[in-house]
PDB file of N, CA and C in Angstrom:
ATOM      1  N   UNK A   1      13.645  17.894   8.299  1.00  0.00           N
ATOM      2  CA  UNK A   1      12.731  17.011   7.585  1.00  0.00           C
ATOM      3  C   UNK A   1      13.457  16.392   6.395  1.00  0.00           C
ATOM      4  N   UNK A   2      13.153  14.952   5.881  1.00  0.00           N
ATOM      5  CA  UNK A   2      13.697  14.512   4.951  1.00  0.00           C
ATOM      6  C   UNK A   2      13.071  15.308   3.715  1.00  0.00           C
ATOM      7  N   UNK A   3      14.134  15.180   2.380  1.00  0.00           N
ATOM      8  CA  UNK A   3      13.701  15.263   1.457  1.00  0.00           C
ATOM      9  C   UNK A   3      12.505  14.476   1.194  1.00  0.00           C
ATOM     10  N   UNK A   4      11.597  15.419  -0.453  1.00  0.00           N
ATOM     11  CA  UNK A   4      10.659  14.909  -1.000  1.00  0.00           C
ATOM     12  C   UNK A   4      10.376  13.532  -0.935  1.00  0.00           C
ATOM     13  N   UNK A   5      11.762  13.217  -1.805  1.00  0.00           N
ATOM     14  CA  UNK A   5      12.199  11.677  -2.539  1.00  0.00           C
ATOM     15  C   UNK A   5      12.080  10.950  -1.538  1.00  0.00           C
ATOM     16  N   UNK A   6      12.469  11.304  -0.316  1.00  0.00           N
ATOM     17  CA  UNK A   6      12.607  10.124   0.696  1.00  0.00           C
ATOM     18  C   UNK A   6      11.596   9.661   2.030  1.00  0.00           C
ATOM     19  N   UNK A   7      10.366  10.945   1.404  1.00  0.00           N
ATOM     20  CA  UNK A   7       9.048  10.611   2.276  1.00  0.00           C
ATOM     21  C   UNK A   7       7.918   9.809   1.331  1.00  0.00           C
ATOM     22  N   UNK A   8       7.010   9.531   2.684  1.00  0.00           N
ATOM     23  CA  UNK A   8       5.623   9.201   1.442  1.00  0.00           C
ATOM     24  C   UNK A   8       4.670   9.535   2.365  1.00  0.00           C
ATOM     25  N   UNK A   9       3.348  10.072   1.812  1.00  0.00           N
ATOM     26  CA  UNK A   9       2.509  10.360   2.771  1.00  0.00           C
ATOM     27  C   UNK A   9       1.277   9.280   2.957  1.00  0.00           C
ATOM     28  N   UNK A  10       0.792   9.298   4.120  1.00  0.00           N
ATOM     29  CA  UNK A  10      -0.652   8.590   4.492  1.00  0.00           C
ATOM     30  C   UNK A  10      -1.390   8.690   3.980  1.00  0.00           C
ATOM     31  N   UNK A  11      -2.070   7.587   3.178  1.00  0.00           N
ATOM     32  CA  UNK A  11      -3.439   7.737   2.104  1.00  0.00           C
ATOM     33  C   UNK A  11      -4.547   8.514   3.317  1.00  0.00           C
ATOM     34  N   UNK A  12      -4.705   8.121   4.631  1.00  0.00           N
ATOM     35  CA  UNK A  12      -5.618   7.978   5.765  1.00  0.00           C
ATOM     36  C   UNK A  12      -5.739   9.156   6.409  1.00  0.00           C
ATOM     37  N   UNK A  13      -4.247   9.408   6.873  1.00  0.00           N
ATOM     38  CA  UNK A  13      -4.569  10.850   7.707  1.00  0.00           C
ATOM     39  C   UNK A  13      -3.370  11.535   7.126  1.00  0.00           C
ATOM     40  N   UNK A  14      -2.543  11.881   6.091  1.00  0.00           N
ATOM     41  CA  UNK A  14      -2.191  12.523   5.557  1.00  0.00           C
ATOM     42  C   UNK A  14      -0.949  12.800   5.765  1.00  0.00           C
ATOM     43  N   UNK A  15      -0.770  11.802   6.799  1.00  0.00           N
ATOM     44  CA  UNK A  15       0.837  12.486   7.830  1.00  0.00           C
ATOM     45  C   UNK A  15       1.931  12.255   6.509  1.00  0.00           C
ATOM     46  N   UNK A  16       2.768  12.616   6.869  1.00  0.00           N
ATOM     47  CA  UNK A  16       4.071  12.642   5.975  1.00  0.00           C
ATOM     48  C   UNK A  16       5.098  11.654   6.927  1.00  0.00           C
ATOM     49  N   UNK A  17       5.512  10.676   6.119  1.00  0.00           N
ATOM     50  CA  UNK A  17       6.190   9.760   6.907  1.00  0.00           C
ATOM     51  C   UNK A  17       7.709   9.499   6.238  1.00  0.00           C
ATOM     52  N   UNK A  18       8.839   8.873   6.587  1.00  0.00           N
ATOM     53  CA  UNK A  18      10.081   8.482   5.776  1.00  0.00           C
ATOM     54  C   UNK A  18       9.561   7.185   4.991  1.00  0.00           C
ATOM     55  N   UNK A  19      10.247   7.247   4.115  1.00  0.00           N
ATOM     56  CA  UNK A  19      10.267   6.671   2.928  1.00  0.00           C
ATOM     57  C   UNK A  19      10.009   4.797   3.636  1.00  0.00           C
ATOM     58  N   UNK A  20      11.145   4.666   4.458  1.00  0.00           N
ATOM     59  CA  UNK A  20      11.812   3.453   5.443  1.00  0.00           C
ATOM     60  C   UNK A  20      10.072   2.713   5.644  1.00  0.00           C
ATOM     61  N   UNK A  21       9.443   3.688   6.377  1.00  0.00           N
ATOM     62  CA  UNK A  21       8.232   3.072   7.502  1.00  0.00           C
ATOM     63  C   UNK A  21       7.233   2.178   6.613  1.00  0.00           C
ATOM     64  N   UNK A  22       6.935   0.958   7.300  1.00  0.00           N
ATOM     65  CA  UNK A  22       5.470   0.792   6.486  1.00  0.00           C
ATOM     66  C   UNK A  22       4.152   0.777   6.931  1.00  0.00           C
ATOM     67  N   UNK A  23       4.050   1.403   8.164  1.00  0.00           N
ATOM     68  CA  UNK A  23       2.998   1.484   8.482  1.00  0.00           C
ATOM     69  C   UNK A  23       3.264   3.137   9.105  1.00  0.00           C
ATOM     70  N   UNK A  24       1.949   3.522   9.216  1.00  0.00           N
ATOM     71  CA  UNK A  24       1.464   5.471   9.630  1.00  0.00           C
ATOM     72  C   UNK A  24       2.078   5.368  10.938  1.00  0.00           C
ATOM     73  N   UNK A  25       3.153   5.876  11.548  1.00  0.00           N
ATOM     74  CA  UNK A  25       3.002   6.443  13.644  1.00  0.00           C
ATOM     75  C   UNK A  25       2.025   6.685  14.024  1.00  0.00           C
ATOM     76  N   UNK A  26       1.173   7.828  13.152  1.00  0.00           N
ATOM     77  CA  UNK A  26       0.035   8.570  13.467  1.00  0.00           C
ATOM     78  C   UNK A  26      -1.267   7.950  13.640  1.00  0.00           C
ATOM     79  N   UNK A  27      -1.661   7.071  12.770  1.00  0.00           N
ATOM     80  CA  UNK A  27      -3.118   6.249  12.500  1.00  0.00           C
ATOM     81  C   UNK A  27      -3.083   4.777  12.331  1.00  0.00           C
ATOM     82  N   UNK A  28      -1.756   4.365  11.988  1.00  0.00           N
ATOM     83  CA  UNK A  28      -1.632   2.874  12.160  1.00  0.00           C
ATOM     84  C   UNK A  28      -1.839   1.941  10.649  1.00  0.00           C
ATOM     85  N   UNK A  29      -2.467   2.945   9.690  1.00  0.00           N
ATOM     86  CA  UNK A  29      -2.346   2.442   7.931  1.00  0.00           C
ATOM     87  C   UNK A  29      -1.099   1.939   7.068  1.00  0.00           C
ATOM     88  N   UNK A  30      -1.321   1.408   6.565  1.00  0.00           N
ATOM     89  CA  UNK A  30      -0.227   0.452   6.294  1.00  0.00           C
ATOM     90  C   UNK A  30       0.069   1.717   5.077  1.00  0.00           C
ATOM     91  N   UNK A  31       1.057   1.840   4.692  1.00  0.00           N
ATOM     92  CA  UNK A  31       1.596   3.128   3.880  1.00  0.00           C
ATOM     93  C   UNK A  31       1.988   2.522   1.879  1.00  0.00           C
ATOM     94  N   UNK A  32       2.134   1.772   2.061  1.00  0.00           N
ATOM     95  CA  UNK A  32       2.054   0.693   0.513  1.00  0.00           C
ATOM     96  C   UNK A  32       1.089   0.071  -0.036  1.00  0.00           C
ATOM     97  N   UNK A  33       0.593   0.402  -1.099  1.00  0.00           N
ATOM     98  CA  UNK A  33      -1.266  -0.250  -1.642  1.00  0.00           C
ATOM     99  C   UNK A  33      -0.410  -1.622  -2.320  1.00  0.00           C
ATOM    100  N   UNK A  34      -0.579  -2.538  -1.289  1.00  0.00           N
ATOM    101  CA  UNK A  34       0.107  -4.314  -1.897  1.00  0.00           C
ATOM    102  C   UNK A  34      -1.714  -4.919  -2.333  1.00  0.00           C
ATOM    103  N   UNK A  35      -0.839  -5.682  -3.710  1.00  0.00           N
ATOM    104  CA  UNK A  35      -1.761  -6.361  -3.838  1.00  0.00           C
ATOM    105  C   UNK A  35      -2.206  -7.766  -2.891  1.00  0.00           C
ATOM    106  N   UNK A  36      -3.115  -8.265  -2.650  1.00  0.00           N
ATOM    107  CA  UNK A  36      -4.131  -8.882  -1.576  1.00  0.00           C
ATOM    108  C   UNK A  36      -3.946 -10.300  -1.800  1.00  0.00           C
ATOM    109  N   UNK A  37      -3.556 -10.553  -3.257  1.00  0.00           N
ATOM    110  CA  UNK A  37      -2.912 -12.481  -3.758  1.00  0.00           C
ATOM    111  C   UNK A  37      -2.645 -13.059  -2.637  1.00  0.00           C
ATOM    112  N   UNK A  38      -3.165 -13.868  -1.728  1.00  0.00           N
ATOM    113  CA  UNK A  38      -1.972 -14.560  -1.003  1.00  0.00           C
ATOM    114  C   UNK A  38      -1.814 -15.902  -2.253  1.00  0.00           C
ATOM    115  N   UNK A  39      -0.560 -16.291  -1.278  1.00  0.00           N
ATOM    116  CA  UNK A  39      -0.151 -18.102  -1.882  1.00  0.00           C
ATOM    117  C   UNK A  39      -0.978 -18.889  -1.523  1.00  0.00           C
ATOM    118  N   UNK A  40      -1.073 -19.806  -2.694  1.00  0.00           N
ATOM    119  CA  UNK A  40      -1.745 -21.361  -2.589  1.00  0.00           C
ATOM    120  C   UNK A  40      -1.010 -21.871  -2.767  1.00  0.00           C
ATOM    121  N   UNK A  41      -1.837 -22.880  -3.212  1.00  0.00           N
ATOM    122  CA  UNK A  41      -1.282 -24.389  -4.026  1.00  0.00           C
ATOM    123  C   UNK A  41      -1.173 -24.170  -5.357  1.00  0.00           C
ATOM    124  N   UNK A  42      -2.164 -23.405  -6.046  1.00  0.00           N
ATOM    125  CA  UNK A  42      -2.163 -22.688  -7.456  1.00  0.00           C
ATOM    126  C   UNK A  42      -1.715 -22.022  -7.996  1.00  0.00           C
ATOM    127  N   UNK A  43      -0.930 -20.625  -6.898  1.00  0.00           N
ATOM    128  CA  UNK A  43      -0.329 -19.521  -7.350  1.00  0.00           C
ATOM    129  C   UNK A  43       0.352 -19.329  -6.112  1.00  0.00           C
ATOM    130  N   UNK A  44       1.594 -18.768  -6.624  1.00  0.00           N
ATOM    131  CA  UNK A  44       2.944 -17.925  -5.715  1.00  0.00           C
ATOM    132  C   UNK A  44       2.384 -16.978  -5.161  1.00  0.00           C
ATOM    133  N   UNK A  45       1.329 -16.373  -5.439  1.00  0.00           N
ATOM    134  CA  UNK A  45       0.987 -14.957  -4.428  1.00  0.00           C
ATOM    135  C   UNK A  45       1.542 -13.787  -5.269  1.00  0.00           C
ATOM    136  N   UNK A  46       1.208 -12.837  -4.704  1.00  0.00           N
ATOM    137  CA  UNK A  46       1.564 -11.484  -5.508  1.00  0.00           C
ATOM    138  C   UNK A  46       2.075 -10.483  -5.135  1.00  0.00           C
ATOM    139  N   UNK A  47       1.450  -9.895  -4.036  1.00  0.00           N
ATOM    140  CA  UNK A  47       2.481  -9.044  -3.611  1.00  0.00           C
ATOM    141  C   UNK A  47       2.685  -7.884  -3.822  1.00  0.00           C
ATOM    142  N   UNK A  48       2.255  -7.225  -4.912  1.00  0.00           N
ATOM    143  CA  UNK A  48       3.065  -6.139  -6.082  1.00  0.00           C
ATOM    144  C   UNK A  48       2.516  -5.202  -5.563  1.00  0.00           C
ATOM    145  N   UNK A  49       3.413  -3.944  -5.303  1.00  0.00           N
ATOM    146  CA  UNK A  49       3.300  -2.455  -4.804  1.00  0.00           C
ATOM    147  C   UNK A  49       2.560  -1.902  -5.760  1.00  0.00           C
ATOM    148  N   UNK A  50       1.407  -1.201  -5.694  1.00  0.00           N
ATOM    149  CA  UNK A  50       0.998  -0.850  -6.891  1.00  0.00           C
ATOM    150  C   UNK A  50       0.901   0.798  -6.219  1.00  0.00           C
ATOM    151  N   UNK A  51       0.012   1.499  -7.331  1.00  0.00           N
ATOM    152  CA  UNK A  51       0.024   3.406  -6.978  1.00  0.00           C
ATOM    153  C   UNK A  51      -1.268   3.729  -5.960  1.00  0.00           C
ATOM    154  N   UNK A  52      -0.599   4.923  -5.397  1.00  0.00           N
ATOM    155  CA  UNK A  52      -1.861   4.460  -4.220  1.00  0.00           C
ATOM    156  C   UNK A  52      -3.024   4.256  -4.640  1.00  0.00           C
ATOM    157  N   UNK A  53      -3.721   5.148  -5.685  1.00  0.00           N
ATOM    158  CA  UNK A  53      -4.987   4.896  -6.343  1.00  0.00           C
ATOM    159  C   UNK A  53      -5.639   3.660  -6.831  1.00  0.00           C
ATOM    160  N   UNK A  54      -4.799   2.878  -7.138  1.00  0.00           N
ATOM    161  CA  UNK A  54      -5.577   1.373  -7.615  1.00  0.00           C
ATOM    162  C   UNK A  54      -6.120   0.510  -6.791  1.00  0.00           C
ATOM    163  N   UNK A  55      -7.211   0.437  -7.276  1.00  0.00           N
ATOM    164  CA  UNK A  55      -8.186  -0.132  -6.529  1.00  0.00           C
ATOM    165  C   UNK A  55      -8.155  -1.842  -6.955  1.00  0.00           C
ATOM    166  N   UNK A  56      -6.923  -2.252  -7.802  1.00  0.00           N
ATOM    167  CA  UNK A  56      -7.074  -3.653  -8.543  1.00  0.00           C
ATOM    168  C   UNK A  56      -5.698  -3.320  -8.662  1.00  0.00           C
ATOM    169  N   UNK A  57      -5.168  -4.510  -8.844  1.00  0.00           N
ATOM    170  CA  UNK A  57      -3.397  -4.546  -8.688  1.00  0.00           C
ATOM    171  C   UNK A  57      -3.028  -5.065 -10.440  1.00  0.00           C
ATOM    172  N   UNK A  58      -2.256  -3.884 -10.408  1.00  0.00           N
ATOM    173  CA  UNK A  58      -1.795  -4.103 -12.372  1.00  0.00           C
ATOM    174  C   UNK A  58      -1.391  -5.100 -12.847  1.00  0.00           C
ATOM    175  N   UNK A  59      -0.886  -6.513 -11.658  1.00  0.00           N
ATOM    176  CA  UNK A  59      -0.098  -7.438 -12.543  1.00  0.00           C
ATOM    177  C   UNK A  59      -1.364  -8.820 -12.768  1.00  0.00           C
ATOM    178  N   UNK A  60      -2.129  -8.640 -11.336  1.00  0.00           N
ATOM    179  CA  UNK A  60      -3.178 -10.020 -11.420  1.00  0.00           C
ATOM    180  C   UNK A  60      -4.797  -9.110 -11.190  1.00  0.00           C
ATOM    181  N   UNK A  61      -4.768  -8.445 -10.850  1.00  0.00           N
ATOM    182  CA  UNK A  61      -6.479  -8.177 -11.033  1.00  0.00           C
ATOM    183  C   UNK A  61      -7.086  -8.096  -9.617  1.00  0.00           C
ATOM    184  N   UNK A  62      -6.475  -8.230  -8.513  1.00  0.00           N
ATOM    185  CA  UNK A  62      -6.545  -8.821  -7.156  1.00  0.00           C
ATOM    186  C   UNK A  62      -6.829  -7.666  -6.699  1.00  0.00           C
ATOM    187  N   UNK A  63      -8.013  -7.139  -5.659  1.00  0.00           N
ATOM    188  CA  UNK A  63      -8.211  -6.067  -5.090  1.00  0.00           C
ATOM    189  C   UNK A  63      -7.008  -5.484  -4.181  1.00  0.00           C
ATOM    190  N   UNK A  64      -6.546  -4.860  -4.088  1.00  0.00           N
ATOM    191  CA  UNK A  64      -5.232  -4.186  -3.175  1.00  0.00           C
ATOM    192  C   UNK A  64      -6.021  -3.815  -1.725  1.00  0.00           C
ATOM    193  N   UNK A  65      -5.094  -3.497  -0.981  1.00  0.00           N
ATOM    194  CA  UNK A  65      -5.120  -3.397   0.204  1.00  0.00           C
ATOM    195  C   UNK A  65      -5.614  -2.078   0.514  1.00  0.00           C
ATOM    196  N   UNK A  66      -5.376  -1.244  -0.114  1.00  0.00           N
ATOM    197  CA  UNK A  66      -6.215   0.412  -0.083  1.00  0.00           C
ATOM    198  C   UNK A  66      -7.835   0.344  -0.256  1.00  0.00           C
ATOM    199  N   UNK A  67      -8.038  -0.538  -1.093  1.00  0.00           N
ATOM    200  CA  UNK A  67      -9.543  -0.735  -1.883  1.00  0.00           C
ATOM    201  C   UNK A  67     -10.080  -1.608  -0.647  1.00  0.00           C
ATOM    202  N   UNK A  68      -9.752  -2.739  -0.244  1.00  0.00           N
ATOM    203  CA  UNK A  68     -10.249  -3.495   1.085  1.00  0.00           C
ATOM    204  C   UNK A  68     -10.138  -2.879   2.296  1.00  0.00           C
ATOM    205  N   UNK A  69      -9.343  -1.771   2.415  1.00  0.00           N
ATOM    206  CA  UNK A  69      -9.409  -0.713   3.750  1.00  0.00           C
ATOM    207  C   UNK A  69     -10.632   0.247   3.513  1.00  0.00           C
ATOM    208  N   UNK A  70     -11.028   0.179   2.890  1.00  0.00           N
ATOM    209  CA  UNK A  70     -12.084   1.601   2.303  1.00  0.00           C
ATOM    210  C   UNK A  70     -10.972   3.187   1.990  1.00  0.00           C
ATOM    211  N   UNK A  71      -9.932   2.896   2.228  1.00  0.00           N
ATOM    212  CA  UNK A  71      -9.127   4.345   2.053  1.00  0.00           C
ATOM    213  C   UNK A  71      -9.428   5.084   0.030  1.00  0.00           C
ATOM    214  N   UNK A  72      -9.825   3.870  -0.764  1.00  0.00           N
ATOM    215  CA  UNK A  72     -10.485   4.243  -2.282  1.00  0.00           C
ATOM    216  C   UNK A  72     -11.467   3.693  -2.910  1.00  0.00           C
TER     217      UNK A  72
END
């Protein structure tokens, strides 16, 4: 098994995955809480990895992708 440092686990079903993956083998959850910004005409989009817990992304306010899955 990889080291600590180099796993992350499934908000969803808990699996323990490598660091590398971005989505679960196990359940199919995307494994990174990105914020939800897309691009316009107005704004570049956002993007930003935030902690799994945030339910609002620290740089623009934008619901994240954990919070629109129901996983928080």
């Amino acid at each position: 098994m990889a080291e600590k440092n180099e796993t992350q686990t499934c908000v969803r079903c808990k699996y323990v995955a490598v660091k590398e993956d971005r989505y679960c083998i196990r359940c199919g959850a995307p494994l990174k809480n990105k914020c939800t910004k897309e691009k316009s005409l107005m704004h570049k989009g956002c993007y930003k990895v935030n902690k799994a817990d945030a339910k609002y992304c620290a740089d623009c306010g934008t619901e994240t992708t954990f919070s629109q899955l129901g996983f928080i």
